[in-house]
N, C-alpha and C. Protein backbone atom coordinates (compact mmCIF):
# COMPACT_ATOMS: atom_id res chain seq x y z
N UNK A 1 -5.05 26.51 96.75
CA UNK A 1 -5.60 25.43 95.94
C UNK A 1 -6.94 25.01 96.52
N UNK A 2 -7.69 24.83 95.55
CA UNK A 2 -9.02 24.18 96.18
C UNK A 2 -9.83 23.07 94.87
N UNK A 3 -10.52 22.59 95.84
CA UNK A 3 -10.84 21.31 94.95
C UNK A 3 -11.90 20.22 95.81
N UNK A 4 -12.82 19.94 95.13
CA UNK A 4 -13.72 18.68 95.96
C UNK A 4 -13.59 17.70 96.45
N UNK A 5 -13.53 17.41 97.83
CA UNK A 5 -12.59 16.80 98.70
C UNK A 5 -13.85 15.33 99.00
N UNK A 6 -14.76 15.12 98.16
CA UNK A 6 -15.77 14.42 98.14
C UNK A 6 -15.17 13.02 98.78
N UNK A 7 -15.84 12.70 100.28
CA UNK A 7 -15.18 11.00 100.30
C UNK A 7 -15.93 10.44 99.86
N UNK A 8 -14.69 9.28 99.58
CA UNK A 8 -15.01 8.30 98.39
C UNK A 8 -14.02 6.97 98.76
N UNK A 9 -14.67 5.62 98.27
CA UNK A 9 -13.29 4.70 98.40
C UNK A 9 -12.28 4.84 97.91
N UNK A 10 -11.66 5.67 96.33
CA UNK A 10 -11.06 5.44 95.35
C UNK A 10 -10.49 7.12 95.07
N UNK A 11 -9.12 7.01 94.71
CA UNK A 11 -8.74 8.46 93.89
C UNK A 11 -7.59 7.62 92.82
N UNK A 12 -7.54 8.25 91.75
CA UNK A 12 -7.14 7.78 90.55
C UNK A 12 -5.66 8.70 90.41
N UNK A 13 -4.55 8.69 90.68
CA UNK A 13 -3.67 9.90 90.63
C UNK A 13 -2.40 9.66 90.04
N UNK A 14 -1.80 10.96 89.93
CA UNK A 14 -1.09 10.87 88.98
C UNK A 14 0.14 11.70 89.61
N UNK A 15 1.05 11.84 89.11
CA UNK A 15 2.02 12.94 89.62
C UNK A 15 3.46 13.07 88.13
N UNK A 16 3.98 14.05 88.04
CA UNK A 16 5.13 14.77 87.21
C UNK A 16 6.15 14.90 87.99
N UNK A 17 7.70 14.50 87.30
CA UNK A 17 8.52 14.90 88.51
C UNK A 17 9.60 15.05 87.53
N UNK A 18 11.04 15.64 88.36
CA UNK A 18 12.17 16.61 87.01
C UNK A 18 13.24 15.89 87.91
N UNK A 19 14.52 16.01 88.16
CA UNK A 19 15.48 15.75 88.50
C UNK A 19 15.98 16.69 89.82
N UNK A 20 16.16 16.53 90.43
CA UNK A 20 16.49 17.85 91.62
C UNK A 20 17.86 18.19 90.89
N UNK A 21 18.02 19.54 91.02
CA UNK A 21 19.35 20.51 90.36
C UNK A 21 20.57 19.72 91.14
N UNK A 22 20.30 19.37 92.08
CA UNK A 22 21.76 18.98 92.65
C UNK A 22 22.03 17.65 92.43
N UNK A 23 21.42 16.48 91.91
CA UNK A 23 21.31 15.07 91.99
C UNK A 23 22.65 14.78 91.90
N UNK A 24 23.35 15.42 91.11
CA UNK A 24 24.90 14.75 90.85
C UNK A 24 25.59 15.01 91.95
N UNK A 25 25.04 15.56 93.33
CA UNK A 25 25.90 16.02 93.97
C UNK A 25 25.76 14.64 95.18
N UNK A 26 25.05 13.60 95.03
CA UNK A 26 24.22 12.84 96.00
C UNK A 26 24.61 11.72 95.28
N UNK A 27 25.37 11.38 93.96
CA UNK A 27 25.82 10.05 93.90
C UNK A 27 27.34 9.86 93.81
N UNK A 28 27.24 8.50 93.92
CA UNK A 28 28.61 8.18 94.31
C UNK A 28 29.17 8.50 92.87
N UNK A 29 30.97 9.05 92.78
CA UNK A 29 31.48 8.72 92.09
C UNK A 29 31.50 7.55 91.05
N UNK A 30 31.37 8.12 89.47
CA UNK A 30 32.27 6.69 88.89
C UNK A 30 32.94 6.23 88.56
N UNK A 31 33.10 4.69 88.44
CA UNK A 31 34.23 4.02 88.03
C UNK A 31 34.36 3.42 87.12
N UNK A 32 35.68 4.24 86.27
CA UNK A 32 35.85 3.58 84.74
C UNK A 32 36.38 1.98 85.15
N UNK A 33 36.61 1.39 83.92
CA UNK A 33 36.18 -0.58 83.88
C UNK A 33 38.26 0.22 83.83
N UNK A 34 38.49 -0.89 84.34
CA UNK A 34 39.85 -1.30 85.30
C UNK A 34 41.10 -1.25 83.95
N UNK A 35 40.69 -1.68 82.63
CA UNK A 35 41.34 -1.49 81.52
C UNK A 35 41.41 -0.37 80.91
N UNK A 36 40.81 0.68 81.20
CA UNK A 36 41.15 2.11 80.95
C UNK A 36 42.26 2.47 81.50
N UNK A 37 43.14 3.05 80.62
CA UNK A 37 44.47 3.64 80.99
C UNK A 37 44.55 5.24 80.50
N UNK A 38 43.88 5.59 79.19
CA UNK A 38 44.16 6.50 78.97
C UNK A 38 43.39 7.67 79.48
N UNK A 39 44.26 8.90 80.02
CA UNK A 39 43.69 9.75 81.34
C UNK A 39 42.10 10.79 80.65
N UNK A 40 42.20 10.92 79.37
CA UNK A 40 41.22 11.96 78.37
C UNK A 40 39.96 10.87 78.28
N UNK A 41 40.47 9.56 77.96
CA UNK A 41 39.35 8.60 77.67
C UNK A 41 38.76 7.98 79.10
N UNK A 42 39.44 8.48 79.99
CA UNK A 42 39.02 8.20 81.58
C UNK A 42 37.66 8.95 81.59
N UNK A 43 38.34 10.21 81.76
CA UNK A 43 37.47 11.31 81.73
C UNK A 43 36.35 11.56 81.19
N UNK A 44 36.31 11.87 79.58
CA UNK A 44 35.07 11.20 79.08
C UNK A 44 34.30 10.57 79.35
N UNK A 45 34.64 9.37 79.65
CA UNK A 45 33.49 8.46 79.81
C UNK A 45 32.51 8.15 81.20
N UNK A 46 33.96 8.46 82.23
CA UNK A 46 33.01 9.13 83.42
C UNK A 46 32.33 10.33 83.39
N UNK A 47 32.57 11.23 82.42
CA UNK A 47 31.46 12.46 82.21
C UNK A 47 30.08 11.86 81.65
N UNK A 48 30.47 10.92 80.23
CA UNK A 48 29.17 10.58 80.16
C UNK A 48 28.06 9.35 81.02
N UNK A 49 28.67 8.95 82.21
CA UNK A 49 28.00 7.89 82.70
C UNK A 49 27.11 8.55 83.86
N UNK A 50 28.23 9.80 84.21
CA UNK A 50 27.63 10.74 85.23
C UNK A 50 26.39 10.99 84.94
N UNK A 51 26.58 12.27 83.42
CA UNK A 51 25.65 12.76 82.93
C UNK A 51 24.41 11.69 82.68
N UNK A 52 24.35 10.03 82.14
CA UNK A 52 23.50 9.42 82.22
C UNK A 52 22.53 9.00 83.16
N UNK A 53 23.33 9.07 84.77
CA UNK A 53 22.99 8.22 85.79
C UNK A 53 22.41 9.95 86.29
N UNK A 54 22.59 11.19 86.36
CA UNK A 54 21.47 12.45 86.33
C UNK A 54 20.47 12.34 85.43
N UNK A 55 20.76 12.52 84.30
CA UNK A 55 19.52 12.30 83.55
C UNK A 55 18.18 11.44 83.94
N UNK A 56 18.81 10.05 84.97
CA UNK A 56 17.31 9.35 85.13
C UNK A 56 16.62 9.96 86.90
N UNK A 57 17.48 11.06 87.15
CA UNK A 57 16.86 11.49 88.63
C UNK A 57 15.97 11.30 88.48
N UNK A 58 15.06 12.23 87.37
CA UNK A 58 13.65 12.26 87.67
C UNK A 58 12.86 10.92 87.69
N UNK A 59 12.96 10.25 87.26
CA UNK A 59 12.82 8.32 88.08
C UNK A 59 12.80 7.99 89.40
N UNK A 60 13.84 8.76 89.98
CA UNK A 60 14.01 8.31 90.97
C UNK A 60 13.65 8.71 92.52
N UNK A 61 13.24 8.15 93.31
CA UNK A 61 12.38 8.71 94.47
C UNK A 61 13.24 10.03 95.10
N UNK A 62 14.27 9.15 94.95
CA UNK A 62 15.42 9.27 96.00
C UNK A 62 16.14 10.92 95.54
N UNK A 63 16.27 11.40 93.82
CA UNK A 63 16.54 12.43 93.64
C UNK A 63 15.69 13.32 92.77
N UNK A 64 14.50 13.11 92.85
CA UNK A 64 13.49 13.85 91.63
C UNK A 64 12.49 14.83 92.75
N UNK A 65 12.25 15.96 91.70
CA UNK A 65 10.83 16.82 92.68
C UNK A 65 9.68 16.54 92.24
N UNK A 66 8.80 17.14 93.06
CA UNK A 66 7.48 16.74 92.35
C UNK A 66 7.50 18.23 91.53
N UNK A 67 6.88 18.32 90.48
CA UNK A 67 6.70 19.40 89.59
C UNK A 67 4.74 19.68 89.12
N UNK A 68 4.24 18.23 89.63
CA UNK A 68 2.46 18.31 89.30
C UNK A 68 2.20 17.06 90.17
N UNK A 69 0.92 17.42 90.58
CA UNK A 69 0.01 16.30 90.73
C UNK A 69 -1.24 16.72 89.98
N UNK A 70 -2.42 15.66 90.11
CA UNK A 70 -3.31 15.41 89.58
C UNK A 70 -3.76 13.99 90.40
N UNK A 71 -5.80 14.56 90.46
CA UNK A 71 -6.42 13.21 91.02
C UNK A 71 -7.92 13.57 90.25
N UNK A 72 -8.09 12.75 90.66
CA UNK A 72 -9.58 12.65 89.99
C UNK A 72 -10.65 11.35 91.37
N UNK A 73 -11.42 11.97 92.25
CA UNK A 73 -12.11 11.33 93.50
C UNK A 73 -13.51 10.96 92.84
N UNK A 74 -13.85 10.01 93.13
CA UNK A 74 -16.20 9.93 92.72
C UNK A 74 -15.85 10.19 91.32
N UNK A 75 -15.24 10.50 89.77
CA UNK A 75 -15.89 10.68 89.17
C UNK A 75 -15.58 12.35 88.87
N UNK A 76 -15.85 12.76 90.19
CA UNK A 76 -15.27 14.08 89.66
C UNK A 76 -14.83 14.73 88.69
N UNK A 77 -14.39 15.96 88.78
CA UNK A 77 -13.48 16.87 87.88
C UNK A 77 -12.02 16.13 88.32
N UNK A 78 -11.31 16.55 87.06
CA UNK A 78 -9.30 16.04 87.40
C UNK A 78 -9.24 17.50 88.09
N UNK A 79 -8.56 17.25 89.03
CA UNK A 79 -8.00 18.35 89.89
C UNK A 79 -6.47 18.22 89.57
N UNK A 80 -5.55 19.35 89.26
CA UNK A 80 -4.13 19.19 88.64
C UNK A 80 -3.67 20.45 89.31
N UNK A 81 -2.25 20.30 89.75
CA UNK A 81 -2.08 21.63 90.43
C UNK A 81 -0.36 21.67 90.13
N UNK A 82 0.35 22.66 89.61
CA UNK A 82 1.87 22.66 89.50
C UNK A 82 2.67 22.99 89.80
N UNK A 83 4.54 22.96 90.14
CA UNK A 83 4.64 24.12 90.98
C UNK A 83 4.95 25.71 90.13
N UNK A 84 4.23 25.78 88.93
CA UNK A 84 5.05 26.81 88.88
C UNK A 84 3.82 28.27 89.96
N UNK A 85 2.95 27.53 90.37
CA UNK A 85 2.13 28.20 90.76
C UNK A 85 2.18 27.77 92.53
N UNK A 86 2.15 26.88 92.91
CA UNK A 86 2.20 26.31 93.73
C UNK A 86 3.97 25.87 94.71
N UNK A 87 4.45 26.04 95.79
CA UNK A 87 5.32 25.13 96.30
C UNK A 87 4.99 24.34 96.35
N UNK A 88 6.16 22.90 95.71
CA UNK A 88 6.34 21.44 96.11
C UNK A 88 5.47 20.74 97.64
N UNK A 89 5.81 21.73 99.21
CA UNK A 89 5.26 21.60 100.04
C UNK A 89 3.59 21.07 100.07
N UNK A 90 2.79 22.62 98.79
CA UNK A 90 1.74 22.54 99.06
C UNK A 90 1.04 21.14 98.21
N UNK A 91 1.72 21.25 97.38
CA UNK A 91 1.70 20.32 96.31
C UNK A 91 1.50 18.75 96.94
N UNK A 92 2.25 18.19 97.73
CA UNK A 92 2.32 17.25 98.53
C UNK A 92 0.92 17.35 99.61
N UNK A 93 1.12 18.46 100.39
CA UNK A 93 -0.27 18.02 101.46
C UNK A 93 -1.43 18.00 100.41
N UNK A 94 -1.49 18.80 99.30
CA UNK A 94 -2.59 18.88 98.76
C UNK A 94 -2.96 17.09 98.05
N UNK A 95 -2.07 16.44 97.91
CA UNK A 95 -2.02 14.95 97.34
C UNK A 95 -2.20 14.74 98.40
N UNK A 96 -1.41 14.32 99.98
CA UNK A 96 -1.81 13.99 100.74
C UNK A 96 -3.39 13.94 101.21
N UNK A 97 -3.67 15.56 101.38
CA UNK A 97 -5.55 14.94 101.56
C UNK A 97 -5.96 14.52 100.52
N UNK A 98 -5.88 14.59 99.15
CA UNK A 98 -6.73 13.82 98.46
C UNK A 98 -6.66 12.04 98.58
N UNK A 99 -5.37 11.38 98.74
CA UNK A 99 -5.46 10.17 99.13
C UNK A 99 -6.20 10.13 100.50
N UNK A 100 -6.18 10.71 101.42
CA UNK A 100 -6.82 10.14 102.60
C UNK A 100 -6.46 8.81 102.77
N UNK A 101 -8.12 8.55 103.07
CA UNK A 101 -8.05 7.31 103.49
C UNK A 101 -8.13 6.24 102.32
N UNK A 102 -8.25 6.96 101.48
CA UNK A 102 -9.00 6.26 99.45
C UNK A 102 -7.59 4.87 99.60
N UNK A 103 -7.96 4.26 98.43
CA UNK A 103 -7.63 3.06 97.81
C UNK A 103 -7.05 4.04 96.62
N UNK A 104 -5.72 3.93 96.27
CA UNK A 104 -5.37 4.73 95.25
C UNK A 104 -5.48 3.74 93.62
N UNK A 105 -5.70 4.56 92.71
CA UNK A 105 -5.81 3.93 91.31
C UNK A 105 -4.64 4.61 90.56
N UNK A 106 -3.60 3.74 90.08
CA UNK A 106 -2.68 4.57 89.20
C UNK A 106 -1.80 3.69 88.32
N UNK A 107 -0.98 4.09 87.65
CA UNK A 107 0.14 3.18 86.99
C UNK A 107 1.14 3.35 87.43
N UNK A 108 1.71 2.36 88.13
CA UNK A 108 3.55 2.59 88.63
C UNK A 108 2.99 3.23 89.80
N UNK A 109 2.48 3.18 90.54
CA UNK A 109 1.63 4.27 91.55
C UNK A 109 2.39 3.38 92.75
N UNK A 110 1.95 2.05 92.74
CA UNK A 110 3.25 1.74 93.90
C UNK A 110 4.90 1.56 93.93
N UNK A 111 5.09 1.95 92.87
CA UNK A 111 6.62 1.88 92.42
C UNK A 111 7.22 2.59 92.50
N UNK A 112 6.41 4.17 92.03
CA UNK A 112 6.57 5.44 91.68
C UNK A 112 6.41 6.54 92.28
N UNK A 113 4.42 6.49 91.68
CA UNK A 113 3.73 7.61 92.40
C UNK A 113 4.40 7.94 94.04
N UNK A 114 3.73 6.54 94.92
CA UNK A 114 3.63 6.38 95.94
C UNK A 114 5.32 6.59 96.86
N UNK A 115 6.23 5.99 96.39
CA UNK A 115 7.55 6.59 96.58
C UNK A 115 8.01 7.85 96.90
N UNK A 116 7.62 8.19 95.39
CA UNK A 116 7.76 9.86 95.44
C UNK A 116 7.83 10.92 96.36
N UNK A 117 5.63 10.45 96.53
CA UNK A 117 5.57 11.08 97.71
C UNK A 117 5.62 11.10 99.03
N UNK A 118 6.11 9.62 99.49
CA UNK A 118 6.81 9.54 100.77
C UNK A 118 8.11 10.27 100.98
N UNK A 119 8.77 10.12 99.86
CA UNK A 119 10.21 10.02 99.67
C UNK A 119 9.99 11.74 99.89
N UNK A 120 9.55 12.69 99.06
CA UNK A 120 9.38 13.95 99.12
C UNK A 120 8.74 14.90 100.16
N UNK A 121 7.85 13.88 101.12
CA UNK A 121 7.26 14.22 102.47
C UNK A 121 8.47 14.34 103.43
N UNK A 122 9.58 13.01 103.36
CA UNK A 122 9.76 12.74 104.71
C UNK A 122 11.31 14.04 104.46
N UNK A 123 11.70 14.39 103.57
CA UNK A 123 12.45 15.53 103.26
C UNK A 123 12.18 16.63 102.89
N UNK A 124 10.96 16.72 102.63
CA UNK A 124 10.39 18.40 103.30
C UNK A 124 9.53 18.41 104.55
N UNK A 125 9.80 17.51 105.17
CA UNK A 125 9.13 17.69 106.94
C UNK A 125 7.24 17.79 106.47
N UNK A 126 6.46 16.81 105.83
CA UNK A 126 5.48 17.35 104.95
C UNK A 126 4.69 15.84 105.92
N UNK A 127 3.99 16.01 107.00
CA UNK A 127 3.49 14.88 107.61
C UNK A 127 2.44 14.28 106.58
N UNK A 128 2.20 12.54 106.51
CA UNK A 128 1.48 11.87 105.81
C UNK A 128 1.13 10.43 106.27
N UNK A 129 0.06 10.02 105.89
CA UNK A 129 -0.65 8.84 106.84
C UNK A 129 -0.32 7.65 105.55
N UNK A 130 0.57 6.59 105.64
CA UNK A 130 0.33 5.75 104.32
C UNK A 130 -0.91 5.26 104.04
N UNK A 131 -0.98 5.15 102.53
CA UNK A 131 -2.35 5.09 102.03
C UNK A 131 -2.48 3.35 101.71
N UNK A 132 -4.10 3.29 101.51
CA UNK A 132 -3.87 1.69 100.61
C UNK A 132 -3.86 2.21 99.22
N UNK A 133 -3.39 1.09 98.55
CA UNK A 133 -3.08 0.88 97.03
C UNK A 133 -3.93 -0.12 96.14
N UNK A 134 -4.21 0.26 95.09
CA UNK A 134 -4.46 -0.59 94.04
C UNK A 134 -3.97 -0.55 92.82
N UNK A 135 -3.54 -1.67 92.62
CA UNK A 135 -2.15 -1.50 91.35
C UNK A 135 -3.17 -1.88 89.69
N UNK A 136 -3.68 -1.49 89.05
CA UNK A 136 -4.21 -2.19 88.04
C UNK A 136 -3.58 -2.92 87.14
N UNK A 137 -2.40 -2.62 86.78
CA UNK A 137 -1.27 -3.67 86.14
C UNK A 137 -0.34 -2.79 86.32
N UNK A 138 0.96 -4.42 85.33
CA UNK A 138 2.15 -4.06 85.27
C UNK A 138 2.63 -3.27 83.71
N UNK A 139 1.63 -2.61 82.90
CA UNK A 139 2.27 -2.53 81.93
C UNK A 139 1.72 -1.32 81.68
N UNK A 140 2.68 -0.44 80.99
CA UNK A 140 2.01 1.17 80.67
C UNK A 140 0.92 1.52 80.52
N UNK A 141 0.23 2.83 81.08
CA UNK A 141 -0.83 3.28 80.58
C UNK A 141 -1.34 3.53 79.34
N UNK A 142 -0.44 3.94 78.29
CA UNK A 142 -0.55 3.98 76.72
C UNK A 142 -1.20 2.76 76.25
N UNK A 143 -0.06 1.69 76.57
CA UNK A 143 -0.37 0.53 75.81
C UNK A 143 -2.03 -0.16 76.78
N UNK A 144 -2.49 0.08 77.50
CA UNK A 144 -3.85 -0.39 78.24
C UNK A 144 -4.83 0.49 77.63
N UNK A 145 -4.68 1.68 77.99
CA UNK A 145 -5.57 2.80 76.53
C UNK A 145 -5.46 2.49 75.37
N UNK A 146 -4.60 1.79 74.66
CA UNK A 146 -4.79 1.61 73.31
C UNK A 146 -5.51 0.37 73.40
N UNK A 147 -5.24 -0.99 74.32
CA UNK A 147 -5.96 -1.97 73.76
C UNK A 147 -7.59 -1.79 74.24
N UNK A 148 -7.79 -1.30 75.29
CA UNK A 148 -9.11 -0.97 76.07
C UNK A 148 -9.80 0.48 75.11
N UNK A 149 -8.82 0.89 73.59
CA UNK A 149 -9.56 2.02 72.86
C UNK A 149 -10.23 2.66 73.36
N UNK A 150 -9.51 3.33 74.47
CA UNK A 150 -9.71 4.44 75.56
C UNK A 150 -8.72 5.33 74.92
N UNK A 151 -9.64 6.85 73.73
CA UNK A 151 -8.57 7.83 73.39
C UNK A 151 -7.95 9.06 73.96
N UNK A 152 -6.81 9.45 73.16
CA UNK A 152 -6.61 10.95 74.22
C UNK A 152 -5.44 11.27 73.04
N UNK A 153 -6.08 12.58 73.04
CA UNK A 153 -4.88 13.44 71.95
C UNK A 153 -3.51 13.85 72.72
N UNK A 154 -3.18 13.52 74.20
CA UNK A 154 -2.13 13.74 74.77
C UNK A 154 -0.55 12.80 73.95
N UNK A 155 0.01 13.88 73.80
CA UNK A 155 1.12 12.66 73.10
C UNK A 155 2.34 12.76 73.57
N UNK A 156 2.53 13.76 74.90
CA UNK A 156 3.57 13.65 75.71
C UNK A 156 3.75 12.38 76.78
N UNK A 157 4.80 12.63 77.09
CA UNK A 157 4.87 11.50 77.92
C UNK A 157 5.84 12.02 78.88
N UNK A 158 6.07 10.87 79.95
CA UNK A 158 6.82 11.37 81.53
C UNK A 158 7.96 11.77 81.05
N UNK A 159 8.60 11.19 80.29
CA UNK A 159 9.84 11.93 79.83
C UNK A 159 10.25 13.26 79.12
N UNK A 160 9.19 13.56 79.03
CA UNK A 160 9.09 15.46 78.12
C UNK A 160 9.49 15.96 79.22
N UNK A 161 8.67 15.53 80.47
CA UNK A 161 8.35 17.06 81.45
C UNK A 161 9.54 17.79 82.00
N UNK A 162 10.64 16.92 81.84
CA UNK A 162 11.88 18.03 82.32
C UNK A 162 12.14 18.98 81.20
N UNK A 163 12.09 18.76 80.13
CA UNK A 163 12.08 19.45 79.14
C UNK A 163 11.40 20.77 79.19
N UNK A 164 9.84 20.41 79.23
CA UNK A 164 8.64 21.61 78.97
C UNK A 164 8.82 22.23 80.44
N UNK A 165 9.31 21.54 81.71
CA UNK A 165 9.42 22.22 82.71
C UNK A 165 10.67 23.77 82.69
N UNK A 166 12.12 23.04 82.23
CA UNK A 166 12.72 23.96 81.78
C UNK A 166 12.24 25.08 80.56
N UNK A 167 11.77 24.85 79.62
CA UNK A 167 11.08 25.87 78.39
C UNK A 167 10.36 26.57 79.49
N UNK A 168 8.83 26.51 80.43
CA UNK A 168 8.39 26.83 81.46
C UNK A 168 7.16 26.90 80.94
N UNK A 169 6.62 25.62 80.18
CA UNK A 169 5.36 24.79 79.55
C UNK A 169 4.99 24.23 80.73
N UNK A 170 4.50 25.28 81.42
CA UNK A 170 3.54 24.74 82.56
C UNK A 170 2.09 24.06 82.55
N UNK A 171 1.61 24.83 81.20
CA UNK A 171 0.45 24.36 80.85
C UNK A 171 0.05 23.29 80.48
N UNK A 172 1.85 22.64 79.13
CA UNK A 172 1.79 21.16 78.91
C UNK A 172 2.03 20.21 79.73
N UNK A 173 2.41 21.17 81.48
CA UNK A 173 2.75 19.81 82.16
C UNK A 173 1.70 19.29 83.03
N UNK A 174 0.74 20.42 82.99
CA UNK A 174 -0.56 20.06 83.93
C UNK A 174 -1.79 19.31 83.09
N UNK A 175 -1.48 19.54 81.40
CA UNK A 175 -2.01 19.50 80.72
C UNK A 175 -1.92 17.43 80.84
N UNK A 176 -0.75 17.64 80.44
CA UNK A 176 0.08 16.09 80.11
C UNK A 176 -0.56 15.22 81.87
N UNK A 177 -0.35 15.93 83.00
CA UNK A 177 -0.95 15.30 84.92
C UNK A 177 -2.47 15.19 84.08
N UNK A 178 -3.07 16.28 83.81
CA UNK A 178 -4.42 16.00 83.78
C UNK A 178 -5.35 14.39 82.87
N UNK A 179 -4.05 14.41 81.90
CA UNK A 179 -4.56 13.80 80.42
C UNK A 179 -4.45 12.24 81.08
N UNK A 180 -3.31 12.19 82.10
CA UNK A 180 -2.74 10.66 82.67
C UNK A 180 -4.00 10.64 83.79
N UNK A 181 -4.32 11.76 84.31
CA UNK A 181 -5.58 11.24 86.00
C UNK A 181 -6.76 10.59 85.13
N UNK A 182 -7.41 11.57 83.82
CA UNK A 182 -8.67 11.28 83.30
C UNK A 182 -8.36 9.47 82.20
N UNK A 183 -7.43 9.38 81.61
CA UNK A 183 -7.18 7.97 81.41
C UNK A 183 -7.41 7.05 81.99
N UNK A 184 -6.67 7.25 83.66
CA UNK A 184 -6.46 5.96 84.04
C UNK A 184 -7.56 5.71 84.75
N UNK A 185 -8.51 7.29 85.27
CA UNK A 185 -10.05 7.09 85.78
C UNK A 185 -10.89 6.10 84.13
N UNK A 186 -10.01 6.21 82.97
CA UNK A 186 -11.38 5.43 82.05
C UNK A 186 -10.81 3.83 82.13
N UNK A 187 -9.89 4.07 82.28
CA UNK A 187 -9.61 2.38 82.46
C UNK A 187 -9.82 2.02 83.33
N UNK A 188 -9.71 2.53 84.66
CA UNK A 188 -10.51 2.17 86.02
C UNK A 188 -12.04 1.50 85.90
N UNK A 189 -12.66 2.58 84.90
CA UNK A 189 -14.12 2.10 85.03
C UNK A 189 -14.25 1.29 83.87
N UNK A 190 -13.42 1.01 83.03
CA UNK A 190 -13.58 0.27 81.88
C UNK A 190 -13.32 -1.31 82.68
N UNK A 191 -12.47 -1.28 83.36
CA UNK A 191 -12.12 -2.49 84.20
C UNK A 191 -12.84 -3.10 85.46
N UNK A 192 -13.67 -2.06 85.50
CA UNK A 192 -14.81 -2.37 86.67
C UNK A 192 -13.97 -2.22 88.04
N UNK A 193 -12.97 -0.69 88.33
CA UNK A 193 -12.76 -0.64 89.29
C UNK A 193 -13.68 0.87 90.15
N UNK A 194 -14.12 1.12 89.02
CA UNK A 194 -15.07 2.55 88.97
C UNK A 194 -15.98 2.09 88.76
N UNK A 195 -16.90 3.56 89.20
CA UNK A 195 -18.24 3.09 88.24
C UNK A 195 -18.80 4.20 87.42
């Protein structure tokens, strides 16, 4: 991977993530509500709470991979990199140097982003320096692009990518990292955190 490592105060980033294959194997059992008696309707319904509480891995720090990043440093080009090309490993140091020492710009970036990739460093042995943060709000990137009429023909969203990851729409998923780095770089500068 290579890419312009230009310092700068600021990187704008983004990241994609799927569910790790094993997640169900890492939570606790569940428990049907105490008035269930019947053994078929037991069953059931702990199948589907299971199956619900996997479904949101990819949410979660704790059981999701990274599958893309994406940054955008100075203005730059979006730099986007995935794994179907890349290991997770490289994927991470390669985010790692791009935060450096930067002030990160993102959405959910301290909730999320930033989780992620601690959470995914400190379990692939992947050394990393914590970064500073800048949170621009609390409310989706969509809805801030739409009122700041900042456009983008991207119409996926974080929740496709396990999807297009399985099909092996690699293109829509770097496509979809790229479409979220160059956004949130226009609302950055629309907000006067860029220039």
């Amino acid at each position: 991977m290579s890419y312009n490592n230009e310092l700068s105060g600021f990187v704008v980033l983004d990241i994609e993530t799927v569910g790790c294959v094993d997640a169900g194997d890492y939570l606790s059992p569940v428990v049907p509500p105490a008035n269930y008696k019947d053994a078929e309707k037991i069953a059931a319904w702990c199948a589907e709470k299971q199956a619900e509480r996997i479904s949101k891995a990819a949410v979660e720090p704790d059981l999701c991979e990274l599958v893309a990043v994406g940054w955008q440093i100075a203005g730059n080009a979006t730099f986007c990199a995935t794994s179907e090309v890349n290991p997770e490993i490289e994927l991470l140091r390669a985010a790692w140097e791009a935060i450096n020492s930067r002030i990160i710009i993102g959405f959910y970036s301290l909730s999320f982003d930033l989780p992620v990739l601690i959470r995914r460093s400190q379990l692939l042995s992947v050394r990393f320096v914590m970064p500073n943060l800048d949170k621009i709000t609390s409310r989706s990137l969509s809805f801030y692009c739409k009122r700041f009429a900042i456009a983008s023909d991207d119409t996926t969203t974080g929740a496709d990518i396990g999807s297009m990851v399985a099909a092996g729409d690699w293109a829509g998923v770097e496509a979809h990292c790229r479409a979220d780095v160059d956004k949130t770089a226009a609302l950055a500068r629309r907000l006067g955190y860029l220039r």
